[in-house]
Protein backbone atom coordinates (compact mmCIF):
# COMPACT_ATOMS: atom_id res chain seq x y z
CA UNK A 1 19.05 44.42 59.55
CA UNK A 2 19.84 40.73 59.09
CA UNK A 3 23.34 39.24 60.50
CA UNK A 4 25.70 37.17 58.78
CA UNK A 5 26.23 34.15 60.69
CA UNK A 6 30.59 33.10 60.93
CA UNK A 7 29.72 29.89 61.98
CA UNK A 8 26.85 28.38 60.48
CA UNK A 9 25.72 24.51 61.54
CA UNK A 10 22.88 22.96 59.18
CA UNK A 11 20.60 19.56 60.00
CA UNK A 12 23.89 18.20 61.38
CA UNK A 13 23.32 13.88 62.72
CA UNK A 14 26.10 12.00 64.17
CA UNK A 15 26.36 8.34 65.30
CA UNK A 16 28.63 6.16 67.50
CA UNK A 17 29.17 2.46 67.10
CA UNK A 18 29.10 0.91 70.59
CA UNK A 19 29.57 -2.71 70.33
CA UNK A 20 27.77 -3.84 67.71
CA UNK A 21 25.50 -1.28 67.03
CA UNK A 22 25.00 2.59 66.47
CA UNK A 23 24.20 4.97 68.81
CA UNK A 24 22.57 8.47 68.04
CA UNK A 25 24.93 11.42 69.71
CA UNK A 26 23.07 14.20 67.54
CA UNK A 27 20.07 14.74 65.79
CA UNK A 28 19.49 17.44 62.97
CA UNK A 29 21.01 20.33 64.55
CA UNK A 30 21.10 23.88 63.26
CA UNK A 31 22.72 26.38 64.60
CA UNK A 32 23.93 30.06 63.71
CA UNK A 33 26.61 31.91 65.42
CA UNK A 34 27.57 35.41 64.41
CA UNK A 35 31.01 36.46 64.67
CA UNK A 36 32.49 37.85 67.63
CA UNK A 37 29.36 36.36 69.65
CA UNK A 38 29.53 34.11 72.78
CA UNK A 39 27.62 31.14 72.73
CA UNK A 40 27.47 28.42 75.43
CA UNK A 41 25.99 25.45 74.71
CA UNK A 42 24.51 23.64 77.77
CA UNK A 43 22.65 19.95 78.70
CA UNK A 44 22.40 17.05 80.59
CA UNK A 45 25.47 15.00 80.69
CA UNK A 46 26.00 12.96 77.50
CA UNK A 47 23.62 14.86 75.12
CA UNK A 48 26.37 15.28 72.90
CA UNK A 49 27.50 18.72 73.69
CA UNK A 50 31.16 18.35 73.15
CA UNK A 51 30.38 16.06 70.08
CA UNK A 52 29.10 19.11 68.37
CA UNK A 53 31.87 21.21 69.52
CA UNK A 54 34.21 19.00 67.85
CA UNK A 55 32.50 18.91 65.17
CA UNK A 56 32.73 22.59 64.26
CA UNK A 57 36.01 22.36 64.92
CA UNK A 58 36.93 20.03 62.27
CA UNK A 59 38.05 16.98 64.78
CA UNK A 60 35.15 15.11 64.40
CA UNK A 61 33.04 14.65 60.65
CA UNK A 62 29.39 14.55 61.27
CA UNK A 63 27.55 11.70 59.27
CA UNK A 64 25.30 14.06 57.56
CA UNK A 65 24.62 18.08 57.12
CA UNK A 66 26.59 20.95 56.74
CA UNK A 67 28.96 23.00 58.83
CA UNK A 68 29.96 26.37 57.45
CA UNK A 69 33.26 28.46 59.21
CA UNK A 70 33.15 31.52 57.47
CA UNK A 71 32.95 30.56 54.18
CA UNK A 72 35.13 27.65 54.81
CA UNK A 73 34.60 23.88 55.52
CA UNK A 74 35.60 23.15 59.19
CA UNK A 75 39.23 21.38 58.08
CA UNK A 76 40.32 24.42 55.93
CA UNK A 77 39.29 26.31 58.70
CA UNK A 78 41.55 24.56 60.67
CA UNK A 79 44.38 24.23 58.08
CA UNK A 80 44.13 28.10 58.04
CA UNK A 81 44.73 28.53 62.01
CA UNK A 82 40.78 29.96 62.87
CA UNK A 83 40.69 28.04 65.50
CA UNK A 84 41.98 27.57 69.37
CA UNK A 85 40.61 25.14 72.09
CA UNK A 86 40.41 25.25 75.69
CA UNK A 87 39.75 21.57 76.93
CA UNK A 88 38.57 20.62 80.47
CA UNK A 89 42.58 20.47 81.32
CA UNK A 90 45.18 23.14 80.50
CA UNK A 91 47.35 20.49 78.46
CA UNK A 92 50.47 22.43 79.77
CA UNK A 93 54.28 21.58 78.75
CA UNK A 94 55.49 20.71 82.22
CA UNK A 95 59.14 21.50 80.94
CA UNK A 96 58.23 24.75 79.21
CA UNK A 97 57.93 28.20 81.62
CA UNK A 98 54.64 30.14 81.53
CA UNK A 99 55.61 32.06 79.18
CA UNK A 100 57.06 29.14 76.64
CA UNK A 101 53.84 27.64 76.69
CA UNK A 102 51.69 30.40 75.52
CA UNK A 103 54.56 31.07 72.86
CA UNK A 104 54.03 27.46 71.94
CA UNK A 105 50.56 28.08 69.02
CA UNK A 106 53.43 30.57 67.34
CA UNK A 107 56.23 28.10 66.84
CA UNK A 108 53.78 25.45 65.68
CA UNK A 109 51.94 27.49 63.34
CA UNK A 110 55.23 29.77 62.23
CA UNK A 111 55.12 28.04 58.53
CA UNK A 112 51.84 28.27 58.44
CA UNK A 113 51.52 32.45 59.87
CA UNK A 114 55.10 33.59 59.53
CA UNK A 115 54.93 34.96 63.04
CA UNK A 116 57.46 34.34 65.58
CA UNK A 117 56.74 33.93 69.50
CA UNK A 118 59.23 36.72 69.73
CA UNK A 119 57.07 39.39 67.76
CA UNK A 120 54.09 38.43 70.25
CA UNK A 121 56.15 38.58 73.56
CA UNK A 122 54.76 41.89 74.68
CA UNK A 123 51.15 40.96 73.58
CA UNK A 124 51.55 37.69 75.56
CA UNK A 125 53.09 38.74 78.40
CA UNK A 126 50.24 41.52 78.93
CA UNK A 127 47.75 38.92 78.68
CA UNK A 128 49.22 37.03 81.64
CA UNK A 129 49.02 40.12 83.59
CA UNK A 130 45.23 40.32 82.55
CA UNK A 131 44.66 36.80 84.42
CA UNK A 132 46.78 37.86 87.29
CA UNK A 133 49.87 36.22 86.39
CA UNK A 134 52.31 38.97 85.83
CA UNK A 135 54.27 37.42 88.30
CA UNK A 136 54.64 33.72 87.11
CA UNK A 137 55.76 33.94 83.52
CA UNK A 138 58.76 32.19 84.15
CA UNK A 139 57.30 29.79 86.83
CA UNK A 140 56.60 26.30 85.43
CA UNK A 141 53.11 24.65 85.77
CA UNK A 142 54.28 22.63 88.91
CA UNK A 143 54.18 25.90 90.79
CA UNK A 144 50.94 26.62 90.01
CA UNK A 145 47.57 26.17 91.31
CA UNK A 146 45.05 24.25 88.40
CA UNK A 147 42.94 27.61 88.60
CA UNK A 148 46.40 29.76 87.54
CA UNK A 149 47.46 26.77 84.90
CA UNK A 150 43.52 27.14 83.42
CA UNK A 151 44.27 30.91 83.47
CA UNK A 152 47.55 30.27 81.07
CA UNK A 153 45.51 27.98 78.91
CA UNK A 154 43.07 30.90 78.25
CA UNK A 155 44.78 33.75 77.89
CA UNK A 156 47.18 31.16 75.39
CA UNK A 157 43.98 30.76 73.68
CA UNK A 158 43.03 34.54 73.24
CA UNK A 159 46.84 35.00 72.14
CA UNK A 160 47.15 32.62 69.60
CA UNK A 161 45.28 34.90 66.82
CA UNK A 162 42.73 32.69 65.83
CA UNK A 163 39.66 34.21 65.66
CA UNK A 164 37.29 31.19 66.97
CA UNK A 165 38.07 30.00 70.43
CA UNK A 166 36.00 26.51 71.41
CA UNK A 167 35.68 25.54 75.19
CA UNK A 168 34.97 22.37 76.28
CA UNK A 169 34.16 22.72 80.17
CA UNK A 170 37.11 24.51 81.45
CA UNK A 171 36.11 25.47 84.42
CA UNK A 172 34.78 22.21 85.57
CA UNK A 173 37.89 21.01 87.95
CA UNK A 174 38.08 24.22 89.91
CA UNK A 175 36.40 25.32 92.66
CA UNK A 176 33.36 27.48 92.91
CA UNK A 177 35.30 30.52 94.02
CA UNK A 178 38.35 29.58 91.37
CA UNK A 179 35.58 29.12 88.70
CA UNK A 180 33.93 32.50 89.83
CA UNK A 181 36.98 34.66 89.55
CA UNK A 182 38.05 33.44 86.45
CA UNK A 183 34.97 33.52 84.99
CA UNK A 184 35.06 37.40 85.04
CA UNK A 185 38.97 37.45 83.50
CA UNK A 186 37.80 35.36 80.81
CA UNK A 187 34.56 38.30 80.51
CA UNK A 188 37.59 40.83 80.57
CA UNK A 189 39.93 39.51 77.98
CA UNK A 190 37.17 38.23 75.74
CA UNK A 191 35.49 42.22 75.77
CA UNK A 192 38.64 43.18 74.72
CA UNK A 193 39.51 40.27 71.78
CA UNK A 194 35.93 39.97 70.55
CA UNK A 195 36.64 36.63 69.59
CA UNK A 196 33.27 34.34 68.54
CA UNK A 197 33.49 31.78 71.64
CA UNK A 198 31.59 28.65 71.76
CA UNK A 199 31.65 26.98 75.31
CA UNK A 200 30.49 23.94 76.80
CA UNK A 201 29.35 23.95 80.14
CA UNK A 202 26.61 22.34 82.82
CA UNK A 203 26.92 25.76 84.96
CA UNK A 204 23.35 27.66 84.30
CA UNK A 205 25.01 30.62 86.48
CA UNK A 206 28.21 30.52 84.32
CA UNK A 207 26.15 30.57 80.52
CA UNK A 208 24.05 33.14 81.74
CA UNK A 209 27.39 35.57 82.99
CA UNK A 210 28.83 35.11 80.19
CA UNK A 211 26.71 34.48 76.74
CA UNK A 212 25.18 36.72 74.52
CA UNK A 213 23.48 33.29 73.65
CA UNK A 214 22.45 29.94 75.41
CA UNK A 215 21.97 26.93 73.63
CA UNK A 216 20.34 24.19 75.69
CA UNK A 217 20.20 20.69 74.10
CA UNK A 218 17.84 17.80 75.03
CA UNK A 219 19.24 14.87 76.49
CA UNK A 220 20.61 12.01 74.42
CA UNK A 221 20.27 11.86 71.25
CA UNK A 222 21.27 15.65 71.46
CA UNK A 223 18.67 18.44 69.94
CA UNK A 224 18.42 22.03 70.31
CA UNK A 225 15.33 22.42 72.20
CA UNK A 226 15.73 26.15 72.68
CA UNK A 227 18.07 29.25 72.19
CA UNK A 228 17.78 31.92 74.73
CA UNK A 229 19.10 35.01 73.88
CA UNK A 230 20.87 36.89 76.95
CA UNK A 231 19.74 40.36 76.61
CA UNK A 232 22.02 41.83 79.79
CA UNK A 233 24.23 44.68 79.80
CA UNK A 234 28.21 44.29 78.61
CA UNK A 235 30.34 44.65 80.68
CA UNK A 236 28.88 41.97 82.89
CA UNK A 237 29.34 42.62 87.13
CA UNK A 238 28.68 40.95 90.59
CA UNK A 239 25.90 43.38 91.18
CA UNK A 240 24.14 42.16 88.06
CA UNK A 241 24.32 38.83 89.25
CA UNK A 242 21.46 39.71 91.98
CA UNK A 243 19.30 41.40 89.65
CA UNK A 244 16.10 40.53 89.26
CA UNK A 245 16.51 39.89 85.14
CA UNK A 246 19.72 37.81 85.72
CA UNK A 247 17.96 35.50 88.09
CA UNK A 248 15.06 35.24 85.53
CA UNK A 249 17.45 33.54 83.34
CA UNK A 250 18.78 31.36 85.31
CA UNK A 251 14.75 29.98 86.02
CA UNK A 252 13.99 30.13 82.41
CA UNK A 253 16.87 27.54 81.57
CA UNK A 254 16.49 25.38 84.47
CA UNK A 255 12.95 24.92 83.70
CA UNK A 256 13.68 23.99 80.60
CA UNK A 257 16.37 21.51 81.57
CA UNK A 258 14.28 19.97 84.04
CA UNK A 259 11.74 19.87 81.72
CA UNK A 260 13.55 17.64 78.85
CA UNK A 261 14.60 15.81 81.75
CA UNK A 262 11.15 14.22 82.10
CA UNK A 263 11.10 13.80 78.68
C-alpha cells in the first residue's frame, strides 16, 4: 500500500549572498514525510540543515522547487496555524509564569482558531506534568534550570494544536544526562500527540532513539545522501539502547557521515 506523504519537498536549491557573491546552502533536495512520522535530519555543521527546516516552514523561500504541506504552500500553512517550532533556546516570556507561556500560541492565534488559553488549561497543565513540571506552573523561567525551561518549550509546542512541530537542535545546550532524560519525555508526549516532527540534530544516538526516519545530508552545499529508515520497536526504552540492532544504527550513520566527510 503506498503512503501519502503530509509534507512533501521536491528538487528544492537555495543560495546565500556572502559578500559579493552566492553561496550554495542546498542542492536539489527531495524529501517525503508522511504524517504523524518523526524525521530527524542530521549532518556536518553548516550543510544547511536548519536552512531546509526553515524552509518547510515557510520562514525562508527556496530559490527553486517545490514544497508541499498537505496540500498547502508552506505560508498558507503557516497562515492556517500547522505549524510550531522548538528553536535551540526556549524563547521564554521572563515576565509570564509557566503556565502563561504555554497559554501564549492561544492568545496569539485566538482570531485566527477561536480558542481561548482558558479552554486548554487542563490540557496544558497535564502536559507540564508529563515533563515533570507539575510543580512549577506558576514558577517563572528564572527559577528554572535550561533543561526544565526546554521542557516548557516542548510540551508548549505539543499544546499549541498544530499538527507539524519543527526542531531546530533543542537539546544542544543541555547536558548529556539533561538531553537523555528529556529525550524520552519528548518520546512520551510525542507517542501520545502523533504529531509529524521534523528535528535537527548532530546527536547520531538521539536520531536513532527517536526517528522512525534519519535523514543524513552531505556537507556543504547540503544533499541527501541517504535516508535510513529506523525499523525499532515503539515505545522506545533504555534497554533497547544496548541492543545489538540499535547499535547497528548508530555504525551505519556514522559511517556514512564520516564517509561524506572525506568527500
Amino acid at each position: 500500500m503506498k503512503h501519502l506523504s503530509f509534507i512533501e519537498v521536491k528538487e528544492v536549491s537555495k543560495q546565500y549572498r556572502q559578500r559579493d557573491q552566492m553561496t550554495d546552502a542546498l542542492i536539489n533536495i527531495s524529501l517525503s514525510i508522511e504524517k504523524g512520522k518523526f524525521v530527524s535530519l542530521i549532518g556536518p555543521s553548516g550543510c544547511g540543515k536548519s536552512s531546509l527546516l526553515r524552509i518547510i516552514g515557510g520562514l525562508v523561500k527556496q530559490d527553486c522547487g517545490e514544497v508541499n504541506i498537505g496540500g498547502m504552500t508552506p505560508m498558507e500553512a503557516q497562515k492556517r496555524k500547522q505549524y510550531s517550532f522548538v528553536p535551540q533556546s526556549p524563547a521564554l516570556f521572563p515576565w509570564r509564569t509557566v503556565l502563561q507561556n504555554m497559554q501564549l500560541p492561544f492568545e496569539v492565534n485566538r482570531k485566527a482558531t477561536g480558542d481561548t488559553a482558558k479552554q486548554h488549561e487542563l490540557e496544558l497543565i497535564e502536559l507540564l506534568q508529563s515533563v515533570g513540571l507539575g510543580d512549577f506552573i506558576h514558577a517563572y523561567p528564572r527559577m528554572l534550570s535550561g533543561g526544565m525551561q526546554q521542557r516548557v518549550g516542548i510540551a508548549r509546542a505539543f499544546g499549541s494544536g498544530a499538527p507539524i512541530l519543527l526542531m531546530d537542535e533543542p537539546f544542544s545546550a543541555l547536558d548529556e544526562l539533561t538531553r537523555e532524560k528529556i529525550s524520552y519525555q519528548l518520546l512520551n508526549i510525542w507517542q501520545e500527540h502523533q504529531k509529524t516532527v521534523v528535528f535537527v540534530t548532530h546527536n547520531i544516538r538521539e536520531a536513532v532513539l527517536l526517528s522512525d526516519e534519519v535523514v543524513i545530508m552531505s556537507p556543504r552545499p547540503g544533499r541527501i545522501k541517504k535516508t535510513i529508515s529506523i525499523d525499532l520497536p515503539r515505545p522506545r526504552t533504555v534497554e533497547l539502547e544496548e541492543s545489538q540492532q540499535f547499535q547497528q544504527y548508530i555504525t551505519e550513520i556514522r559511517a556514512h557521515l564520516r564517509q561524506e566527510s572525506r568527500v
